[in-house]
PDB file of N, CA and C in Angstrom:
ATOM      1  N   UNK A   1     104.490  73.806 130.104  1.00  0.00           N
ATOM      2  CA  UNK A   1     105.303  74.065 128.927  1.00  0.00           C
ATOM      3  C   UNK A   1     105.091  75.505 128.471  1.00  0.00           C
ATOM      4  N   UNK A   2     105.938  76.051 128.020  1.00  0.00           N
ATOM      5  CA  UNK A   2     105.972  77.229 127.555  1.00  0.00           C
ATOM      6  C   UNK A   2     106.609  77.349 126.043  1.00  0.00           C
ATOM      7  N   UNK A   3     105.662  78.174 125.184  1.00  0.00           N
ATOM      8  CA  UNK A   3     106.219  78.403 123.495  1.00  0.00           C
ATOM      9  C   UNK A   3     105.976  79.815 123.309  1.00  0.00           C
ATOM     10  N   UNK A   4     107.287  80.400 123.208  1.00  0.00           N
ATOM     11  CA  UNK A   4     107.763  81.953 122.769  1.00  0.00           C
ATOM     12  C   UNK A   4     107.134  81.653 120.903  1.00  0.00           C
ATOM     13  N   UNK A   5     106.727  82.450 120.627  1.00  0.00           N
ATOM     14  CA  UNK A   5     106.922  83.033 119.414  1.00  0.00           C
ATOM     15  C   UNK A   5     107.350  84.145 118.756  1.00  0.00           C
ATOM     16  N   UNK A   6     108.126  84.449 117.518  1.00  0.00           N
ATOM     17  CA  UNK A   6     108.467  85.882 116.740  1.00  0.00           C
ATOM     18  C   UNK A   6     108.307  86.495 115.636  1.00  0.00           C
ATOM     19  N   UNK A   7     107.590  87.162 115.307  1.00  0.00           N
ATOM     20  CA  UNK A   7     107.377  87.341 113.739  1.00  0.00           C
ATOM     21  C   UNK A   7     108.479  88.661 113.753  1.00  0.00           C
ATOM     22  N   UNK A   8     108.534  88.422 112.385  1.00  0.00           N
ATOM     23  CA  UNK A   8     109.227  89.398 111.910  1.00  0.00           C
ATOM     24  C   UNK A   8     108.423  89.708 110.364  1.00  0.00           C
ATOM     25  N   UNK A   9     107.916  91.532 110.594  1.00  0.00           N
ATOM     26  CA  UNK A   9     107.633  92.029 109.413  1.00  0.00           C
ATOM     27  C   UNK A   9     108.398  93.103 108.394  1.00  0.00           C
ATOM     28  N   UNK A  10     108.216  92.674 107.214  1.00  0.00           N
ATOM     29  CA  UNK A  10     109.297  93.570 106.327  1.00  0.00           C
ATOM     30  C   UNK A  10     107.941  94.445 105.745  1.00  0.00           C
ATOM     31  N   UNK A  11     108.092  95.612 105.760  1.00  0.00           N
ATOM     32  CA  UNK A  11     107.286  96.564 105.501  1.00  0.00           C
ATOM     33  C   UNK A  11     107.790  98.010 104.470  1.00  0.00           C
ATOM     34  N   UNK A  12     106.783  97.972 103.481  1.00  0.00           N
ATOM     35  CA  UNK A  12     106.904  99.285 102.334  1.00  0.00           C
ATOM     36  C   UNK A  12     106.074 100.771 103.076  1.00  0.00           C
ATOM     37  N   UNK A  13     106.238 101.567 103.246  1.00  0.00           N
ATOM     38  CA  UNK A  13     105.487 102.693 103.496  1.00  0.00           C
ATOM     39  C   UNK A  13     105.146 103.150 102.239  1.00  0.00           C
ATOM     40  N   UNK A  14     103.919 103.681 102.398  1.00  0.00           N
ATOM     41  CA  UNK A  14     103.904 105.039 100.941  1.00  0.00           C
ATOM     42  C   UNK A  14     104.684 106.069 101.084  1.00  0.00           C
ATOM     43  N   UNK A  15     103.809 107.261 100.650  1.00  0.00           N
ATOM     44  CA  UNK A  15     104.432 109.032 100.401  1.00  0.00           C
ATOM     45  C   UNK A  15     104.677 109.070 101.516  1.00  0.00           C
ATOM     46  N   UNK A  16     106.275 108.658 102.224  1.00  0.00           N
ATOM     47  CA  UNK A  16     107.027 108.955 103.222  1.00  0.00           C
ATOM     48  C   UNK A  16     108.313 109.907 102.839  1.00  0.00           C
ATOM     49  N   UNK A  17     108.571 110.766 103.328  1.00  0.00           N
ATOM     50  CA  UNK A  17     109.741 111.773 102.769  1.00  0.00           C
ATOM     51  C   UNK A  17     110.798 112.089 104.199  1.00  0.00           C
ATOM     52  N   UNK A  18     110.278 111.778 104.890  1.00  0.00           N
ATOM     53  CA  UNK A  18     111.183 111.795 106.330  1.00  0.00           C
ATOM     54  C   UNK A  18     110.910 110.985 107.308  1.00  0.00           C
ATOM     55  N   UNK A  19     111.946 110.589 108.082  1.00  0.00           N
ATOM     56  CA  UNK A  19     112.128 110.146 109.249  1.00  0.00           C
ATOM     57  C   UNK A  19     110.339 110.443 110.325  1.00  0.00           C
ATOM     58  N   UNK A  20     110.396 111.584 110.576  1.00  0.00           N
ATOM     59  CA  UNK A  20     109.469 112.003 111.320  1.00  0.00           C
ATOM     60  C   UNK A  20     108.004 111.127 110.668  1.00  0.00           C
ATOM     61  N   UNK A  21     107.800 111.522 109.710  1.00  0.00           N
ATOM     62  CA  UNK A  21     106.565 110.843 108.744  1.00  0.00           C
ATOM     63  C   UNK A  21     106.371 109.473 109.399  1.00  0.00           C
ATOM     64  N   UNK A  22     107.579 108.765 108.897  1.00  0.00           N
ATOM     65  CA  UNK A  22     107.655 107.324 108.846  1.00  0.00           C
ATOM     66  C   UNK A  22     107.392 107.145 110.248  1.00  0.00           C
ATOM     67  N   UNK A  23     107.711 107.749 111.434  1.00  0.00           N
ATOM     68  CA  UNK A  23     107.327 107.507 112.674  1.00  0.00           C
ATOM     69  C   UNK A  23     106.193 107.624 112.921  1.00  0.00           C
ATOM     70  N   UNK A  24     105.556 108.802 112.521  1.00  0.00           N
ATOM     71  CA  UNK A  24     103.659 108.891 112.498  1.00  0.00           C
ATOM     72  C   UNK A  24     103.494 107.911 111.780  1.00  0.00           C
ATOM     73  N   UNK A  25     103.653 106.716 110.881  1.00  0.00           N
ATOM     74  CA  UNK A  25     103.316 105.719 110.338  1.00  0.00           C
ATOM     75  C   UNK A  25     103.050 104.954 111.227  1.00  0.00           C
ATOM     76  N   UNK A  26     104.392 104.360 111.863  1.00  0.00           N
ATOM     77  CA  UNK A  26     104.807 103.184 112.752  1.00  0.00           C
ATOM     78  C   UNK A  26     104.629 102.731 113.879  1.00  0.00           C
ATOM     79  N   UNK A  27     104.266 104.247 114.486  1.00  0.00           N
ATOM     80  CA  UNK A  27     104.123 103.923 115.840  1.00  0.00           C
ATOM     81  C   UNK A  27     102.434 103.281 115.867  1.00  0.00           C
ATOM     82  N   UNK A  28     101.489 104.132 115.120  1.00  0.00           N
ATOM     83  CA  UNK A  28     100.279 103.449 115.732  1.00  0.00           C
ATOM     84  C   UNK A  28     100.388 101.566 114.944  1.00  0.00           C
ATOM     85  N   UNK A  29     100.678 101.172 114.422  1.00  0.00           N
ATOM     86  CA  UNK A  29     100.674 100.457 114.172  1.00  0.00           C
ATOM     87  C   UNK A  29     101.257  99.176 115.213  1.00  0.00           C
ATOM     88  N   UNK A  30     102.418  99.636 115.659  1.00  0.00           N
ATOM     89  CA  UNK A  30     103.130  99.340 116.862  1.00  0.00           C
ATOM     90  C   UNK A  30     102.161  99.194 117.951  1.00  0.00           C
ATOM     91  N   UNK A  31     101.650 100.269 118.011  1.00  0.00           N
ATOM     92  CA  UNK A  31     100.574 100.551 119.345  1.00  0.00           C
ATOM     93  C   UNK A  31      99.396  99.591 118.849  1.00  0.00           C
ATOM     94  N   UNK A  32      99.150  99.240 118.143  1.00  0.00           N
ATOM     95  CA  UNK A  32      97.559  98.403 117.913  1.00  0.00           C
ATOM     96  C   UNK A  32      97.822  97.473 118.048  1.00  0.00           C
ATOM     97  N   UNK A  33      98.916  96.440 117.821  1.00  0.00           N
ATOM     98  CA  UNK A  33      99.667  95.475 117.994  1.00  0.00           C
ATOM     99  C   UNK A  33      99.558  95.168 119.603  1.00  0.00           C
ATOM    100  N   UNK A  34     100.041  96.056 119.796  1.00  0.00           N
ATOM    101  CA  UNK A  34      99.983  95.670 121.269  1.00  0.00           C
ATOM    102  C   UNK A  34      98.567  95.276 122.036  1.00  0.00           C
ATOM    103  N   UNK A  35      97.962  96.687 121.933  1.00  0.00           N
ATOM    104  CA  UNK A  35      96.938  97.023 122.169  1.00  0.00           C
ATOM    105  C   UNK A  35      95.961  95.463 121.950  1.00  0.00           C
ATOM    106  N   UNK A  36      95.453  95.534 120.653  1.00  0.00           N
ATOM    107  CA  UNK A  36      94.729  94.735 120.039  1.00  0.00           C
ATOM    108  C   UNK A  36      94.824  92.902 120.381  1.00  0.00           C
ATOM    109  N   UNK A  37      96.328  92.613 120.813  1.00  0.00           N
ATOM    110  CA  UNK A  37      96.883  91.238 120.391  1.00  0.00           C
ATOM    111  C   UNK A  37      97.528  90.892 121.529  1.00  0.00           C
ATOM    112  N   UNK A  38      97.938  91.907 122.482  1.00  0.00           N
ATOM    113  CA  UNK A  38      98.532  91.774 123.821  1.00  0.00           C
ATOM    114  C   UNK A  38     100.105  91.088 123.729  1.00  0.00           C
ATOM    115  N   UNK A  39     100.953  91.252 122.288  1.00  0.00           N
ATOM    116  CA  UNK A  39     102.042  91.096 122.324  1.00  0.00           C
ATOM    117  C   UNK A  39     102.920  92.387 122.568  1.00  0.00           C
ATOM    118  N   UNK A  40     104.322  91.837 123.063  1.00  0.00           N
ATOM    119  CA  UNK A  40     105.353  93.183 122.728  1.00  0.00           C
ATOM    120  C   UNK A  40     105.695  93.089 121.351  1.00  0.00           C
ATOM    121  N   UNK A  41     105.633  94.449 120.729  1.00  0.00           N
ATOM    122  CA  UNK A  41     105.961  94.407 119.422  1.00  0.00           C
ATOM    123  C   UNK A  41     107.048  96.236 119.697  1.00  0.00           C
ATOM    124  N   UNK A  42     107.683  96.429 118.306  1.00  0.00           N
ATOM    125  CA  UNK A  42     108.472  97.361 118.190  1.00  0.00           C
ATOM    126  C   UNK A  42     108.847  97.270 116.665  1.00  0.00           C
ATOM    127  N   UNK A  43     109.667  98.721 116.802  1.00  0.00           N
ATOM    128  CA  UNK A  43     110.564  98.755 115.204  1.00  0.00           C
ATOM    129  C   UNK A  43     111.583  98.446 115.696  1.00  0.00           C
ATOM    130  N   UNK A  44     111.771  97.216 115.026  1.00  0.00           N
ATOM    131  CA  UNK A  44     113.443  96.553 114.925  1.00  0.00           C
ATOM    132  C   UNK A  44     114.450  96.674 114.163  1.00  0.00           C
ATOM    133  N   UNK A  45     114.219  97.291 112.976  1.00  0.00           N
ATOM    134  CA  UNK A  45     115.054  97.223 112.180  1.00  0.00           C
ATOM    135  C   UNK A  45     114.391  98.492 110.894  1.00  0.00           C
ATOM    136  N   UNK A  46     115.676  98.921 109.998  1.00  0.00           N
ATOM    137  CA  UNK A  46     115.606  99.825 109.077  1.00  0.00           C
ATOM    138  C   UNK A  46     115.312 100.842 109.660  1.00  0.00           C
ATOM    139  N   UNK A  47     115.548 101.469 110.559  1.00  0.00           N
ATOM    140  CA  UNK A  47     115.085 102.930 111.585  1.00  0.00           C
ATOM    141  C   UNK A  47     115.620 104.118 110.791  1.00  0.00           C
ATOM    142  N   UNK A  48     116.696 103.748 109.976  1.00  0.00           N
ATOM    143  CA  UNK A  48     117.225 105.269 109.209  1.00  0.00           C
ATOM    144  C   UNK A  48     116.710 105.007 107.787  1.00  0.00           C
ATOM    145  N   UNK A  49     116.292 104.152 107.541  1.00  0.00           N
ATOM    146  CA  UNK A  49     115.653 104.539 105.776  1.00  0.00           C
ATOM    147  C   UNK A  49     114.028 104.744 106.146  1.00  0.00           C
ATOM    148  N   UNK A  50     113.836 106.172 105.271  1.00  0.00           N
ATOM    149  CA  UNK A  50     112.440 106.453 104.959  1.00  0.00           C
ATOM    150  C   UNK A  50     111.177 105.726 104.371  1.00  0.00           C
ATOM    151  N   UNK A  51     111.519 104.956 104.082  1.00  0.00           N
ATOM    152  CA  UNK A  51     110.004 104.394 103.009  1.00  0.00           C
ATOM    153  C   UNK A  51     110.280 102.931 103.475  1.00  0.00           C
ATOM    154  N   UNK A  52     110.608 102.251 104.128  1.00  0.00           N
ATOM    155  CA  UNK A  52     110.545 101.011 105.026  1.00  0.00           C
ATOM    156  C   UNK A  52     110.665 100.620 106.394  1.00  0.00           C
ATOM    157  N   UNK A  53     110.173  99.291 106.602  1.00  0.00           N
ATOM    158  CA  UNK A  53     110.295  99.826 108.455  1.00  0.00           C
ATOM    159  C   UNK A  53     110.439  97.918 108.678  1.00  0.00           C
ATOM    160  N   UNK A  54     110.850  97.239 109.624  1.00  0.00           N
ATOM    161  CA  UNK A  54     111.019  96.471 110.238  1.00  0.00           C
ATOM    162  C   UNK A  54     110.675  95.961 111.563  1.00  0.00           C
ATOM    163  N   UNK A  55     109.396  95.580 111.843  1.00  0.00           N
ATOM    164  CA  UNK A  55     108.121  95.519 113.015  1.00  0.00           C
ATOM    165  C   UNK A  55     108.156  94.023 113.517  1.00  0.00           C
ATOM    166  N   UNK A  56     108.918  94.080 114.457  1.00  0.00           N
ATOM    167  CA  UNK A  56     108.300  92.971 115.471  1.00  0.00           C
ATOM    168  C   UNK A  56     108.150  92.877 116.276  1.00  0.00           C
ATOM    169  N   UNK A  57     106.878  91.459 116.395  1.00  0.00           N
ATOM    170  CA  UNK A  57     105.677  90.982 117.784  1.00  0.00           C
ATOM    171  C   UNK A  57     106.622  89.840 118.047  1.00  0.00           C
ATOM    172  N   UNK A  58     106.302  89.535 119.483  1.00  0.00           N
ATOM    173  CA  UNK A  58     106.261  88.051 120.512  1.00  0.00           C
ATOM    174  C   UNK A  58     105.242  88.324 121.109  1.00  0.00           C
ATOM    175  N   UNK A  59     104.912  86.471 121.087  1.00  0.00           N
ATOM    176  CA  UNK A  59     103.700  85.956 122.084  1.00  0.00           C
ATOM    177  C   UNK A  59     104.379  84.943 122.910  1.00  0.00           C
ATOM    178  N   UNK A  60     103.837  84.948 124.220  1.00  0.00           N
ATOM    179  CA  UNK A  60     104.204  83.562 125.019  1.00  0.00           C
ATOM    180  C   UNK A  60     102.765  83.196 125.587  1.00  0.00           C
ATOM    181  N   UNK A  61     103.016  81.767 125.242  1.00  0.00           N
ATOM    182  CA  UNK A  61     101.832  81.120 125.898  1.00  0.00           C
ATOM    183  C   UNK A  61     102.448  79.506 126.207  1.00  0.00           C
ATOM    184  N   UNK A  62     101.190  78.962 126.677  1.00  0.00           N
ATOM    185  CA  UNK A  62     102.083  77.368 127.376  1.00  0.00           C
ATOM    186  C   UNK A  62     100.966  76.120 126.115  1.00  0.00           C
ATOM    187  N   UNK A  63     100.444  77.033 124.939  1.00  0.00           N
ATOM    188  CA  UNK A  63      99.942  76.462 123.599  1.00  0.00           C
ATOM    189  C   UNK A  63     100.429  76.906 122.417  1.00  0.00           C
ATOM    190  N   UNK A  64     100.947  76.225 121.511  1.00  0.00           N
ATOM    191  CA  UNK A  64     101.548  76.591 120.753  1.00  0.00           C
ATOM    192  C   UNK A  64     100.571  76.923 120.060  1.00  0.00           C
ATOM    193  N   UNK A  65      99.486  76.014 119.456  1.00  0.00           N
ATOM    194  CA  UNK A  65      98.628  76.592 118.670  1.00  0.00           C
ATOM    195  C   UNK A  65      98.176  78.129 118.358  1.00  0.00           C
ATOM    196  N   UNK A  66      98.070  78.699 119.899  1.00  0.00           N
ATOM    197  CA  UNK A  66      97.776  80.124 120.516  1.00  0.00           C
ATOM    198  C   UNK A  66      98.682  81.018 120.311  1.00  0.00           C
ATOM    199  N   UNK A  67     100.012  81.127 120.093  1.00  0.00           N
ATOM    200  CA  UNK A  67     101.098  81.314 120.087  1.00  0.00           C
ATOM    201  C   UNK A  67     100.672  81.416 118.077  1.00  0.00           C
ATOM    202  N   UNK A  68     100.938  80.710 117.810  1.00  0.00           N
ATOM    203  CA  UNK A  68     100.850  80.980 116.006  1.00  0.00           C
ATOM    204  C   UNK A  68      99.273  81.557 115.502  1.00  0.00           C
ATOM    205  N   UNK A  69      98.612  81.370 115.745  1.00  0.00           N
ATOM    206  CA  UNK A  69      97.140  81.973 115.704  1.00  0.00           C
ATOM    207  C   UNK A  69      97.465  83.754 115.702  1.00  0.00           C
ATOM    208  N   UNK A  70      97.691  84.247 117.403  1.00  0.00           N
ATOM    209  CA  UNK A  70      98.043  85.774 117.850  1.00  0.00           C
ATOM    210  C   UNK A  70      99.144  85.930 116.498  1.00  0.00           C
ATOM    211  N   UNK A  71     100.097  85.631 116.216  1.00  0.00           N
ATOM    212  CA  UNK A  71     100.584  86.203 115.173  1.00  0.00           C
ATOM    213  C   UNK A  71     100.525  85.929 114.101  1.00  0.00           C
ATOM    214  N   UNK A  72      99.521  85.135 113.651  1.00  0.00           N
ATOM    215  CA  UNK A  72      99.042  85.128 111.811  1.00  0.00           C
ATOM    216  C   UNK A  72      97.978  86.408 112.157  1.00  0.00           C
ATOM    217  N   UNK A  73      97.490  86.315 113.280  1.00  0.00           N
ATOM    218  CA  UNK A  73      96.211  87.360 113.158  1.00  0.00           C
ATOM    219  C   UNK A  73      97.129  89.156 113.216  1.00  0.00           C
ATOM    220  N   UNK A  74      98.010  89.184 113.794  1.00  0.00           N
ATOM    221  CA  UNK A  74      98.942  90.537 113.529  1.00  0.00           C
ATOM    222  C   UNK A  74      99.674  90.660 112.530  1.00  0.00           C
ATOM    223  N   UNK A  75      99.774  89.760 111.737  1.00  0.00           N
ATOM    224  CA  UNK A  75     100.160  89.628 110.217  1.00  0.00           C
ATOM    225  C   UNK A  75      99.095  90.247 109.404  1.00  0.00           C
ATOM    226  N   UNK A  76      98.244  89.421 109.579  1.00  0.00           N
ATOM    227  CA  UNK A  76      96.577  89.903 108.723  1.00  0.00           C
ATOM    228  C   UNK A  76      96.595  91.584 109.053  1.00  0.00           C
ATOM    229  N   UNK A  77      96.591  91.601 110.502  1.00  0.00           N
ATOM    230  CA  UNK A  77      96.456  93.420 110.786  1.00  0.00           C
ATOM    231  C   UNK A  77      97.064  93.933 110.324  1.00  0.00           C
ATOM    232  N   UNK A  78      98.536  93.748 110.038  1.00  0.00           N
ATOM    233  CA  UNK A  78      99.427  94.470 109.253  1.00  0.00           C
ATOM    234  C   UNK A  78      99.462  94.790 108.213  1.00  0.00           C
ATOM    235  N   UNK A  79      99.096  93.788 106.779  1.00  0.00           N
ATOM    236  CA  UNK A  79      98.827  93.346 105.905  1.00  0.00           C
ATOM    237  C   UNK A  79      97.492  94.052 104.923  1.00  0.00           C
ATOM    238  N   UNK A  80      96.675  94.641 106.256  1.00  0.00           N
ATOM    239  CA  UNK A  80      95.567  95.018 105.866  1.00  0.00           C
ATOM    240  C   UNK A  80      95.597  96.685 105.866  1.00  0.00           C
ATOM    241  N   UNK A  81      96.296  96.924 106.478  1.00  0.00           N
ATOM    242  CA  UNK A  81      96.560  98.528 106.668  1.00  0.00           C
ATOM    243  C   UNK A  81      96.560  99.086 105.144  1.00  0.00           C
ATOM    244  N   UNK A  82      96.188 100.053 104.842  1.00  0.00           N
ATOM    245  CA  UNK A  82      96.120 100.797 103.167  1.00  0.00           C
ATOM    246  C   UNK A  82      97.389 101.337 103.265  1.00  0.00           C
ATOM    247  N   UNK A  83      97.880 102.062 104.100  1.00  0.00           N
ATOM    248  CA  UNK A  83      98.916 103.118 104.218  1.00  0.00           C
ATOM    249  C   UNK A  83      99.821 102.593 103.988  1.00  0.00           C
ATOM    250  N   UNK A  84     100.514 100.887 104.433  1.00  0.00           N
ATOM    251  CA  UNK A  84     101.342 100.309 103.838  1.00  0.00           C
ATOM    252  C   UNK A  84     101.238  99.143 103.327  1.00  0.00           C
ATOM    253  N   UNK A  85     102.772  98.237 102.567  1.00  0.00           N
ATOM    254  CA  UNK A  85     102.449  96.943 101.944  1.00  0.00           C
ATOM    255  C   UNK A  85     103.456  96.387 102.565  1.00  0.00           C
ATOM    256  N   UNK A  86     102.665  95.048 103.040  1.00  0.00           N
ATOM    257  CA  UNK A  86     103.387  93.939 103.671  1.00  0.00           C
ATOM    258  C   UNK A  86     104.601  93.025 102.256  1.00  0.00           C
ATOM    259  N   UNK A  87     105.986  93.378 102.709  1.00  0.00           N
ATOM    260  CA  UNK A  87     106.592  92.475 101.917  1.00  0.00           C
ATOM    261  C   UNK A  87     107.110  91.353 102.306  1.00  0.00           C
ATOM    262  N   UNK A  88     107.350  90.820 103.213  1.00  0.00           N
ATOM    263  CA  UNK A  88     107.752  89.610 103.404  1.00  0.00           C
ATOM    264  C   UNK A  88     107.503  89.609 105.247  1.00  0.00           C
ATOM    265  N   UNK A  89     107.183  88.021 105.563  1.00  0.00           N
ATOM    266  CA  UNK A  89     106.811  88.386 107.317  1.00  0.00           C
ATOM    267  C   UNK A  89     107.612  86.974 107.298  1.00  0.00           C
ATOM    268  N   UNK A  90     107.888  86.656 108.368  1.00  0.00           N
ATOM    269  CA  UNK A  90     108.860  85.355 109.184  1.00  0.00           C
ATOM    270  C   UNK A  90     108.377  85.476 110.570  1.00  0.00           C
ATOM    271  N   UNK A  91     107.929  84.045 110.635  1.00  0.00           N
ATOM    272  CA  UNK A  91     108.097  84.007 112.195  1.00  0.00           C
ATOM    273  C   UNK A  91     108.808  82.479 112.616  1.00  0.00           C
ATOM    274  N   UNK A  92     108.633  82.641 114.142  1.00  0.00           N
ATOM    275  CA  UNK A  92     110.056  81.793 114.458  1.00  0.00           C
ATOM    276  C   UNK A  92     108.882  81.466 115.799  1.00  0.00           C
ATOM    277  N   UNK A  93     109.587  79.938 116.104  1.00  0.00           N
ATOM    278  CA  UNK A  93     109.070  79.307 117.685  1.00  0.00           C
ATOM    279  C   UNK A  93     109.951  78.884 118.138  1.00  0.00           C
ATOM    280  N   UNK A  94     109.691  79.040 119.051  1.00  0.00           N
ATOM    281  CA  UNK A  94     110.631  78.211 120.274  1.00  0.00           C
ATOM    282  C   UNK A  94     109.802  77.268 121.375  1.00  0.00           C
ATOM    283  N   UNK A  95     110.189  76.121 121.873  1.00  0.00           N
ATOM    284  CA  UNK A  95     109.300  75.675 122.878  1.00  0.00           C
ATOM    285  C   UNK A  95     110.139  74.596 123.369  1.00  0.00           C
ATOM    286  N   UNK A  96     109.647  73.581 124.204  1.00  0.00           N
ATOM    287  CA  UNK A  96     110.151  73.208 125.407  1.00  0.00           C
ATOM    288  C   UNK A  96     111.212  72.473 124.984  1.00  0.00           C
ATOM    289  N   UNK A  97     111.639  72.155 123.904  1.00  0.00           N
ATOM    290  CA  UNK A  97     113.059  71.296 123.438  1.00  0.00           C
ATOM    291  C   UNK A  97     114.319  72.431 122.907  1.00  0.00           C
ATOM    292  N   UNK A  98     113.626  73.642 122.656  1.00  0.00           N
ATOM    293  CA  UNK A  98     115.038  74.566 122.537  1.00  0.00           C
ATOM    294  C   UNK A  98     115.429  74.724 123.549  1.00  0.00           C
TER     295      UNK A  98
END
């Protein structure tokens, strides 16, 4: 059996004034995600407004449990960062009956 998972994070930046900024924000964050949690993650969304950003991870595993665990724990990472504030996160499953 196999269970995809997706979070989706809604994210505040601080003293962001440009595009460029907000990318030195995002990317390491992006990158630790990965790094750290071994999901694909990216900016999905809000790419042209400055002071917010839209970050999401998937996990696949053949446990769901494992699958929601890896992304409450990249929630927490996110969440915990000073530089920004987590405003709202969603995640989504899928598994062997979708």
């Amino acid at each position: 059996m196999m269970y995809v998972g997706a979070l989706e994070l809604d994210v505040l930046l601080g003293d962001v004034h440009s595009l460029k900024q907000k990318r030195g924000l995002v990317r390491p964050v992006v990158a630790e995600l990965r790094r750290r949690f071994e999901v694909a993650a990216a900016e999905v969304g809000e790419q042209d407004v400055y002071r917010r950003a839209l970050i999401g991870a998937s996990a696949v595993s053949g446990d769901a449990s494992h699958v929601r665990e890896v992304l409450d724990s990249c929630e927490r990472a996110v969440a915990d960062r000073p530089e920004l504030e987590l405003l709202s996160s969603r995640q989504r499953m899928l598994g062997p009956e979708d």
